[in-house]
Protein backbone atom coordinates (compact mmCIF):
# COMPACT_ATOMS: atom_id res chain seq x y z
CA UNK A 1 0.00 0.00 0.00
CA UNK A 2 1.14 3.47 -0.89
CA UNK A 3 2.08 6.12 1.75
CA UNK A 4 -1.38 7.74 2.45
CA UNK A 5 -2.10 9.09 5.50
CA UNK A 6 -6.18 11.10 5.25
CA UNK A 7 -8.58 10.16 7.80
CA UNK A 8 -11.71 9.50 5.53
CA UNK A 9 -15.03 9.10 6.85
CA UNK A 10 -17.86 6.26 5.33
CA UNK A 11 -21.13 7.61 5.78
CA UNK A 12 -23.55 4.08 6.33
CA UNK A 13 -27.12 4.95 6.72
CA UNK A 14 -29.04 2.14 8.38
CA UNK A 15 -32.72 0.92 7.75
CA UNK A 16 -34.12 -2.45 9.01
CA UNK A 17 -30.80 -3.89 7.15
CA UNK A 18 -29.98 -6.75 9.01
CA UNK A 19 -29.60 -9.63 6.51
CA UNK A 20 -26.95 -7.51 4.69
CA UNK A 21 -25.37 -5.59 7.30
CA UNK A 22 -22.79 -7.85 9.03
CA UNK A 23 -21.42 -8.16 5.18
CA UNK A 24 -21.37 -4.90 4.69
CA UNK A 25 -19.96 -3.55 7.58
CA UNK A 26 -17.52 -6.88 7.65
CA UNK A 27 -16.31 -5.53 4.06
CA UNK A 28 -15.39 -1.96 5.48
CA UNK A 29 -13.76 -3.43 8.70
CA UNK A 30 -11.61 -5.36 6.27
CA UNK A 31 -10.14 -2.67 4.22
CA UNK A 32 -6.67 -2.37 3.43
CA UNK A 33 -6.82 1.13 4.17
CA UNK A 34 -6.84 1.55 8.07
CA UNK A 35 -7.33 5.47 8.52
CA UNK A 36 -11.26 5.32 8.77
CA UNK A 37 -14.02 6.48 10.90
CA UNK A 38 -17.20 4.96 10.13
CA UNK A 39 -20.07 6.52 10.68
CA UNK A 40 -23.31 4.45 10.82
CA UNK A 41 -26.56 6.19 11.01
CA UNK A 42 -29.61 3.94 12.14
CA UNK A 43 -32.83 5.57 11.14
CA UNK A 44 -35.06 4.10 13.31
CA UNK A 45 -34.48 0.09 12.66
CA UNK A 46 -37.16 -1.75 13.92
CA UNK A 47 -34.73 -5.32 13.39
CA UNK A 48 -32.31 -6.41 14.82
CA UNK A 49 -29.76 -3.96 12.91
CA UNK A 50 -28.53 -1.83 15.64
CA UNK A 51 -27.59 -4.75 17.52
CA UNK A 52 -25.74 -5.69 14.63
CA UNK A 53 -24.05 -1.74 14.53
CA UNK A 54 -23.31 -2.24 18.13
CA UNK A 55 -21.48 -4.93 17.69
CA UNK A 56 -18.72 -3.49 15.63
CA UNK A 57 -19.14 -0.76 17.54
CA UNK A 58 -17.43 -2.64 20.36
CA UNK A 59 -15.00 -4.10 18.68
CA UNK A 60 -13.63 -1.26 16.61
CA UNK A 61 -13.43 1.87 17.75
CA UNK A 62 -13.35 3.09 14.56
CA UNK A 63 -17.27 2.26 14.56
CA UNK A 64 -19.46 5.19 15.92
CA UNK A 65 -22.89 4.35 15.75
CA UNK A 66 -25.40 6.76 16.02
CA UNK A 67 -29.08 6.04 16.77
CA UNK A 68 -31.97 8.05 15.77
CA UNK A 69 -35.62 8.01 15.19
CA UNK A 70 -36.78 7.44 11.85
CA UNK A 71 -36.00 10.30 9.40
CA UNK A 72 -35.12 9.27 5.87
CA UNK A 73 -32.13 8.06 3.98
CA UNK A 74 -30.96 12.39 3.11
CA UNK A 75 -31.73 13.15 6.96
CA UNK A 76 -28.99 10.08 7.60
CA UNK A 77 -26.57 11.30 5.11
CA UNK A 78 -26.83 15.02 6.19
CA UNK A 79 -25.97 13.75 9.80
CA UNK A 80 -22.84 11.83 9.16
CA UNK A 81 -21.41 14.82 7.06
CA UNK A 82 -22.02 17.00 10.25
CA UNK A 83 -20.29 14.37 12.41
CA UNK A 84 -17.65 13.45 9.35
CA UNK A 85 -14.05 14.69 10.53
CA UNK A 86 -12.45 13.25 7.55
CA UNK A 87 -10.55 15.29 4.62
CA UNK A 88 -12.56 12.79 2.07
CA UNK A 89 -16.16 11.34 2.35
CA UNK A 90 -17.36 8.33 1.27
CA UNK A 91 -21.31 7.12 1.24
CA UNK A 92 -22.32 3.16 1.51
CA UNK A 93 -25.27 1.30 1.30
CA UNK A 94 -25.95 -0.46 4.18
CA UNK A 95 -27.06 -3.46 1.57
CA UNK A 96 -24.15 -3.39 -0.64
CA UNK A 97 -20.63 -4.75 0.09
CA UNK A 98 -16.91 -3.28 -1.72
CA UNK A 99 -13.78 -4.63 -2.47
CA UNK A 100 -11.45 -5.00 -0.09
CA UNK A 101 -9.05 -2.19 -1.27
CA UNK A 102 -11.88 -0.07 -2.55
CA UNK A 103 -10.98 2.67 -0.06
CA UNK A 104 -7.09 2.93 -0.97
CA UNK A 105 -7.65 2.36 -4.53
CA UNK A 106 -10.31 5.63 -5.04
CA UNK A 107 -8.17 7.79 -2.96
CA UNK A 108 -4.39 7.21 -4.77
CA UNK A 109 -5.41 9.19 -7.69
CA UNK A 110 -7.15 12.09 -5.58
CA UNK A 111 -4.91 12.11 -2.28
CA UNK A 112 -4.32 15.83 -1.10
CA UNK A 113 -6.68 17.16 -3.42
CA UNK A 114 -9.63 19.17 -3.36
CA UNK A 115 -12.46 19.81 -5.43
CA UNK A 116 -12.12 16.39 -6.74
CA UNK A 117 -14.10 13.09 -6.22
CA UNK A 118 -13.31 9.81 -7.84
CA UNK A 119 -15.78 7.18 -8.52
CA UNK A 120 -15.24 3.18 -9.45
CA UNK A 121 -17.39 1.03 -11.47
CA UNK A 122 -20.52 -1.97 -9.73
CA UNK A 123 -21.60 -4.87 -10.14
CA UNK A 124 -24.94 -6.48 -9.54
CA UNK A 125 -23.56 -9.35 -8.78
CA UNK A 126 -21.33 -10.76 -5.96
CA UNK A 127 -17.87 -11.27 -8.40
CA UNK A 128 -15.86 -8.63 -6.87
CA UNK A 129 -12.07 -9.65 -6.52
CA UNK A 130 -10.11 -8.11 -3.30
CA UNK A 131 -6.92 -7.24 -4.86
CA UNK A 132 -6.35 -5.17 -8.26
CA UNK A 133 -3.29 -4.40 -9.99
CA UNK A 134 -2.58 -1.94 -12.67
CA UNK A 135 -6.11 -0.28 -12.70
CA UNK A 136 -6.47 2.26 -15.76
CA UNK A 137 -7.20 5.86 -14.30
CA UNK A 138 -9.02 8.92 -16.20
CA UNK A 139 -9.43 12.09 -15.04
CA UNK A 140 -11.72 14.48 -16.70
CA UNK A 141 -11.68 18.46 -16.17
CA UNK A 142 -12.78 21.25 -18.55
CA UNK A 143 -16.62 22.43 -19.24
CA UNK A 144 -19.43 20.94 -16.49
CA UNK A 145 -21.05 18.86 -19.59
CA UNK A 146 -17.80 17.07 -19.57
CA UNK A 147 -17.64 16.55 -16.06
CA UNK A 148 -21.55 15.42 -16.34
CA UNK A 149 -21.18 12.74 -19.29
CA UNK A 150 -18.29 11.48 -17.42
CA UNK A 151 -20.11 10.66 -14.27
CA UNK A 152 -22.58 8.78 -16.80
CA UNK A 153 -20.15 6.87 -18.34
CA UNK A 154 -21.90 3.06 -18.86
CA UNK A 155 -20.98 0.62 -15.75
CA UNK A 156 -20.54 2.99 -13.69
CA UNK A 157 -23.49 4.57 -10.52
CA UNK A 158 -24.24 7.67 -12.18
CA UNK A 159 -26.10 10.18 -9.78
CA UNK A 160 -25.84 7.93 -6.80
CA UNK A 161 -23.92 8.99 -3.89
CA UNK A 162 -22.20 5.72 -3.27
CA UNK A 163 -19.63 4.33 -5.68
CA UNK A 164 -17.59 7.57 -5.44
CA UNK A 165 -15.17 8.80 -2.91
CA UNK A 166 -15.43 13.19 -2.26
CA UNK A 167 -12.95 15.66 -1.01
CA UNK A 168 -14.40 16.72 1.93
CA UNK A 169 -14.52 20.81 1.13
CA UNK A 170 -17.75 19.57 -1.25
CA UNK A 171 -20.44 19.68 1.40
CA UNK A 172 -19.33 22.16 3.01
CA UNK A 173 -22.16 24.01 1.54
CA UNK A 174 -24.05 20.79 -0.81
CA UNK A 175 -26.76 18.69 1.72
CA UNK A 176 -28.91 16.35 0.72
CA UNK A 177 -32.71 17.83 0.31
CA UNK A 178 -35.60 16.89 2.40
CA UNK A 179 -37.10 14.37 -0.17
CA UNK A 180 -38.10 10.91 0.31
CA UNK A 181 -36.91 9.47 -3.85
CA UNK A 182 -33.94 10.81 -5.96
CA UNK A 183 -32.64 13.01 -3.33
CA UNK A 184 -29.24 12.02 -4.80
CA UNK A 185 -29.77 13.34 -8.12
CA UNK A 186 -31.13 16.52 -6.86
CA UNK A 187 -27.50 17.53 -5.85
CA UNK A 188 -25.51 16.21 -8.16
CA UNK A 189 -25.82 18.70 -10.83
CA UNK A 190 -24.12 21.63 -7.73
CA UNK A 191 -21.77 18.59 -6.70
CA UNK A 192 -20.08 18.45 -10.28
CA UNK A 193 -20.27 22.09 -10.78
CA UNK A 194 -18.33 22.42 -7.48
CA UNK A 195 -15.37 20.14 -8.60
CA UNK A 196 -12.77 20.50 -11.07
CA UNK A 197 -12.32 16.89 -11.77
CA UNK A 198 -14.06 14.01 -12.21
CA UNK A 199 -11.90 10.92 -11.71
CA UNK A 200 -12.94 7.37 -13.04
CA UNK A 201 -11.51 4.23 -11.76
CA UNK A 202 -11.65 1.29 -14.59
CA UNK A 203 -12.31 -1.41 -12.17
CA UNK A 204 -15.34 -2.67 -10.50
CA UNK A 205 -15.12 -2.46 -6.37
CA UNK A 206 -18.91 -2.25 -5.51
CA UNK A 207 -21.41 -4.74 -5.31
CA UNK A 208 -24.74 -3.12 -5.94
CA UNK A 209 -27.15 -5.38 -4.39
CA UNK A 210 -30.71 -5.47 -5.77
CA UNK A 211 -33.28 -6.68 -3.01
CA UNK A 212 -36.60 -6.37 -3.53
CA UNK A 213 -37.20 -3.86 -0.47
CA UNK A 214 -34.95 -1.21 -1.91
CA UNK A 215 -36.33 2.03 -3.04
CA UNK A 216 -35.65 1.41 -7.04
CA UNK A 217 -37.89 -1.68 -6.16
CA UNK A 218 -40.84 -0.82 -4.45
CA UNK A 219 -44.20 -0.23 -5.60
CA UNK A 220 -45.33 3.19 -6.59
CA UNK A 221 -46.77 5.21 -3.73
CA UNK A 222 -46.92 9.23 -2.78
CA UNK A 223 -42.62 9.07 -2.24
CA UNK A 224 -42.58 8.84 -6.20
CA UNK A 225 -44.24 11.95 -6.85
CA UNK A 226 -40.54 13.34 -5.65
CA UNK A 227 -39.22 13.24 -9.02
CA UNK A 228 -41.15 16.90 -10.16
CA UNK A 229 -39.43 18.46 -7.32
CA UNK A 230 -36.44 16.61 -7.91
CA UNK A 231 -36.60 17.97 -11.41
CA UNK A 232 -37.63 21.12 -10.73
CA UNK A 233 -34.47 21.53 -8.75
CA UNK A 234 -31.77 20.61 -11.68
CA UNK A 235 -33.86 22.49 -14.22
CA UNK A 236 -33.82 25.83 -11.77
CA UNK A 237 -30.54 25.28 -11.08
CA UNK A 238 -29.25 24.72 -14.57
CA UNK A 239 -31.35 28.01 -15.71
CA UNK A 240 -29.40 29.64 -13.05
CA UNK A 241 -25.79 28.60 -13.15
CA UNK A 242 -25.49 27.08 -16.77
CA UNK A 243 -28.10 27.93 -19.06
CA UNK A 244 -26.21 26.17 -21.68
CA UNK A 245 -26.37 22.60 -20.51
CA UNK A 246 -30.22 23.65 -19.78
CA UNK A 247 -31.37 21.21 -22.95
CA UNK A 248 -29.42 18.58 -21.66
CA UNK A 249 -30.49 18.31 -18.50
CA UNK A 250 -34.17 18.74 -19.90
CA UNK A 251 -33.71 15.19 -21.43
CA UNK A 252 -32.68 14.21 -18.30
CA UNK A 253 -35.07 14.96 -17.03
CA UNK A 254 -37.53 12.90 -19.32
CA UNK A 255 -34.38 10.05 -19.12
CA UNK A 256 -35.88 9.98 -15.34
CA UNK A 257 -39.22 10.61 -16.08
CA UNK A 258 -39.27 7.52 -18.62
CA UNK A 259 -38.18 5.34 -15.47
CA UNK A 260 -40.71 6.12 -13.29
CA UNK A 261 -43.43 5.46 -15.95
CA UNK A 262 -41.62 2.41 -16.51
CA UNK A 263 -42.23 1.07 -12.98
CA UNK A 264 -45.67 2.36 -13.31
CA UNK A 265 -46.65 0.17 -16.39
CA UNK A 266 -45.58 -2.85 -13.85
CA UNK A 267 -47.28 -1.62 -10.74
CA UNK A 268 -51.04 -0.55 -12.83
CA UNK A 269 -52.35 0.56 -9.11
CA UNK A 270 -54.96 3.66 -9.46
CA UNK A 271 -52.27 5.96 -7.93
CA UNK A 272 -49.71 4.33 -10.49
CA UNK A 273 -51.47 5.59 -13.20
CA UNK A 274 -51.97 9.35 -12.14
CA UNK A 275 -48.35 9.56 -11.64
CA UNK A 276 -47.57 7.97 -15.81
CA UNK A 277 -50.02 10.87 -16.70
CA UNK A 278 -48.10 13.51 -15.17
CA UNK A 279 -45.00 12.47 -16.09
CA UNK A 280 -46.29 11.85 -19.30
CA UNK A 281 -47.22 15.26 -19.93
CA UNK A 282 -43.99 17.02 -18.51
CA UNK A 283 -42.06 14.53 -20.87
CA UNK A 284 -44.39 16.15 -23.34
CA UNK A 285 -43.85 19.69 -22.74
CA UNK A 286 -40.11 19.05 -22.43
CA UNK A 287 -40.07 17.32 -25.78
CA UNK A 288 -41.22 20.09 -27.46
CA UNK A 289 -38.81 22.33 -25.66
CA UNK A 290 -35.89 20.18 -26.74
CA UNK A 291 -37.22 18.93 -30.25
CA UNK A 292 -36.14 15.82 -28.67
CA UNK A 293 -38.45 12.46 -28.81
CA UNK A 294 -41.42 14.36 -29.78
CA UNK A 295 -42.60 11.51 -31.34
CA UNK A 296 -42.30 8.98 -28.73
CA UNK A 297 -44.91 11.36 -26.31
CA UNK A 298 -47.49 12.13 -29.41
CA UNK A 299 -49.86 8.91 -28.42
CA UNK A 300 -49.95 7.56 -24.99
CA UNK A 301 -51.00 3.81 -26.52
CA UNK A 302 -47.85 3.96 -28.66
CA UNK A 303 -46.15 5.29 -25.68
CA UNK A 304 -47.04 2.18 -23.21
CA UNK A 305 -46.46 -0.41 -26.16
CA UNK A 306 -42.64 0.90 -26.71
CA UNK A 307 -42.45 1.28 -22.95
CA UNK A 308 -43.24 -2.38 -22.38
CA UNK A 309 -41.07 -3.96 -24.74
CA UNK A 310 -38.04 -1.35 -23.36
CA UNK A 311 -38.12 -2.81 -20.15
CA UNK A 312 -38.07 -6.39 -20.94
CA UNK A 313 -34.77 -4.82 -23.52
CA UNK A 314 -33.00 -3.33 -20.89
CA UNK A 315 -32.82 -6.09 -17.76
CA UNK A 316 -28.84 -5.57 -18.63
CA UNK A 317 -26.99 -3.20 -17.09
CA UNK A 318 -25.34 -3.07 -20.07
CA UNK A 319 -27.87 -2.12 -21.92
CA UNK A 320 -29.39 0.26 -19.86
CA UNK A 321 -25.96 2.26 -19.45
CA UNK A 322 -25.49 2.24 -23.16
CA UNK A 323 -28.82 3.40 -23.63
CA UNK A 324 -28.45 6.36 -20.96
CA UNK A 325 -26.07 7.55 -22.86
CA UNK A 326 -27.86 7.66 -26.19
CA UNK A 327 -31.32 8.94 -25.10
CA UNK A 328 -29.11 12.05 -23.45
């Protein structure tokens, strides 16, 4: 291991985790890089997860484990950045597991720098290796819609908070907003304006795990509705701060939008189907603003028949990053 020497904090929000926990907490007490805190937030388990927390808790004092009642995944994050000491911040799911030298192998490209966060590539499935050698590195700088296609790059988490490791000076001002869905894309437009490079790590570290309680998961219910705020949010702030990437982030936007109606062509509930209409219609409107897909939102019939054939299509990860990319 290289000569690093940064205390870094991991940020672990807790929910009624515990058939995942141990392993996920196991693979961050295993790191080959020792200078951690590790902050776990439990939002109000009801299992036996704090038990669990506790556990490490007393037999790491790297461990601080904070208990709290029930107040959303953001609310968790938000704490452990006001606890965080560390000079670079890293967020895990408390259902996912990394690599074994995840920690040390995001920060040798960014050590004792700021304005920088690097990010490595998941898996969905449990293949990850524990050593990696010779790991191809790219850093990209320059104009925000650089910075922003970069963090979309295929095979690798996008908007989501975990997956990447952050200089520390970031949220300083950036917290996560008070919504209950796609809180983590409602800051990362500020986040990437805020940094002057985007670093990408070719390897994959994380294991993503998809359980049928997480949030992407889920049936539809009033939490979903969160994506017009969320999207209100990048589309204010992109009229602000960078009116020129303000087409781009219209389509996505409808990317987003297209998602969500997605998942309500497989739930069909009453409230399912109020919430396709609406985003329906803003996909609408925005097509017209972006001469983008205007097609694809003139019949809602045609609309539901393409939509249901896409999401048999794109089951692959693969797939779906590729297409990401094109639709944007």
């Amino acid at each position: 291991m290289k000569n690093l020497t940064p205390l870094i904090s991991v940020i672990i929000p807790i929910y009624n985790a515990e058939l995942y926990l141990n392993e996920c907490l196991n693979s961050v007490f295993q790191q080959t890089y020792k200078n951690l805190e590790i902050i776990l937030i439990n939002d109000g388990s009801s299992d036996g997860s704090q038990a669990i927390a506790e556990r490490y808790g007393e037999k790491d004092k790297r461990f601080r484990i904070i208990n709290q009642e029930s107040k959303g995944v953001s609310a968790a994050r938000n704490r452990g950045l006001d606890l965080a000491r560390g000079k670079y911040i890293m967020f895990l799911d408390s259902d996912d597991k990394i690599a074994l030298d995840t920690v040390e192998e995001l920060l040798l490209p960014i050590n004792g720098k700021s304005r920088i966060f690097s990010m490595a590539k998941y898996s969905t499935r449990d293949v990850l290796k524990d050593d990696h050698e010779e790991i191809r590195v790219t850093s990209v700088k320059g104009k925000i819609i650089d910075r922003i296609k970069a963090v979309q790059t295929s095979e690798y988490p996008s908007f989501s908070p975990w997956g990447k490791l952050y200089s520390q000076d970031i949220f300083e001002t950036v917290r996560f907003p008070n919504l209950s869905i796609h809180e983590d894309t409602a800051i990362i437009l500020p986040l990437i304006d805020y940094v002057d490079e985007v670093v990408l790590i070719d390897q994959s570290l994380w294991y993503y795990r998809q359980v049928k309680s997480s949030i992407t998961n889920i049936k539809i219910s009033k939490k979903n509705f969160d994506i017009f705020k969320k999207n209100k949010m990048q589309i204010d702030f992109a009229k602000k701060e960078h009116p020129e990437i303000l087409d781009y982030v219209y389509r996505l936007c409808m990317n987003e939008n297209d998602f969500v109606m997605g998942k309500c062509l497989k739930d069909n509930s009453e409230l399912s189907q109020r919430l396709f209409q609406l985003c329906f219609e803003q996909n609408k409107e925005l097509a017209e603003k972006t001469n983008h897909r205007k097609f694809l939102y003139r019949y809602v019939f045609v609309y539901r028949s393409i939509m249901l054939l896409t999401n048999i299509i794109l089951k692959s990860d693969i797939i779906r990053g590729i297409a990401k990319k094109f639709l944007t």
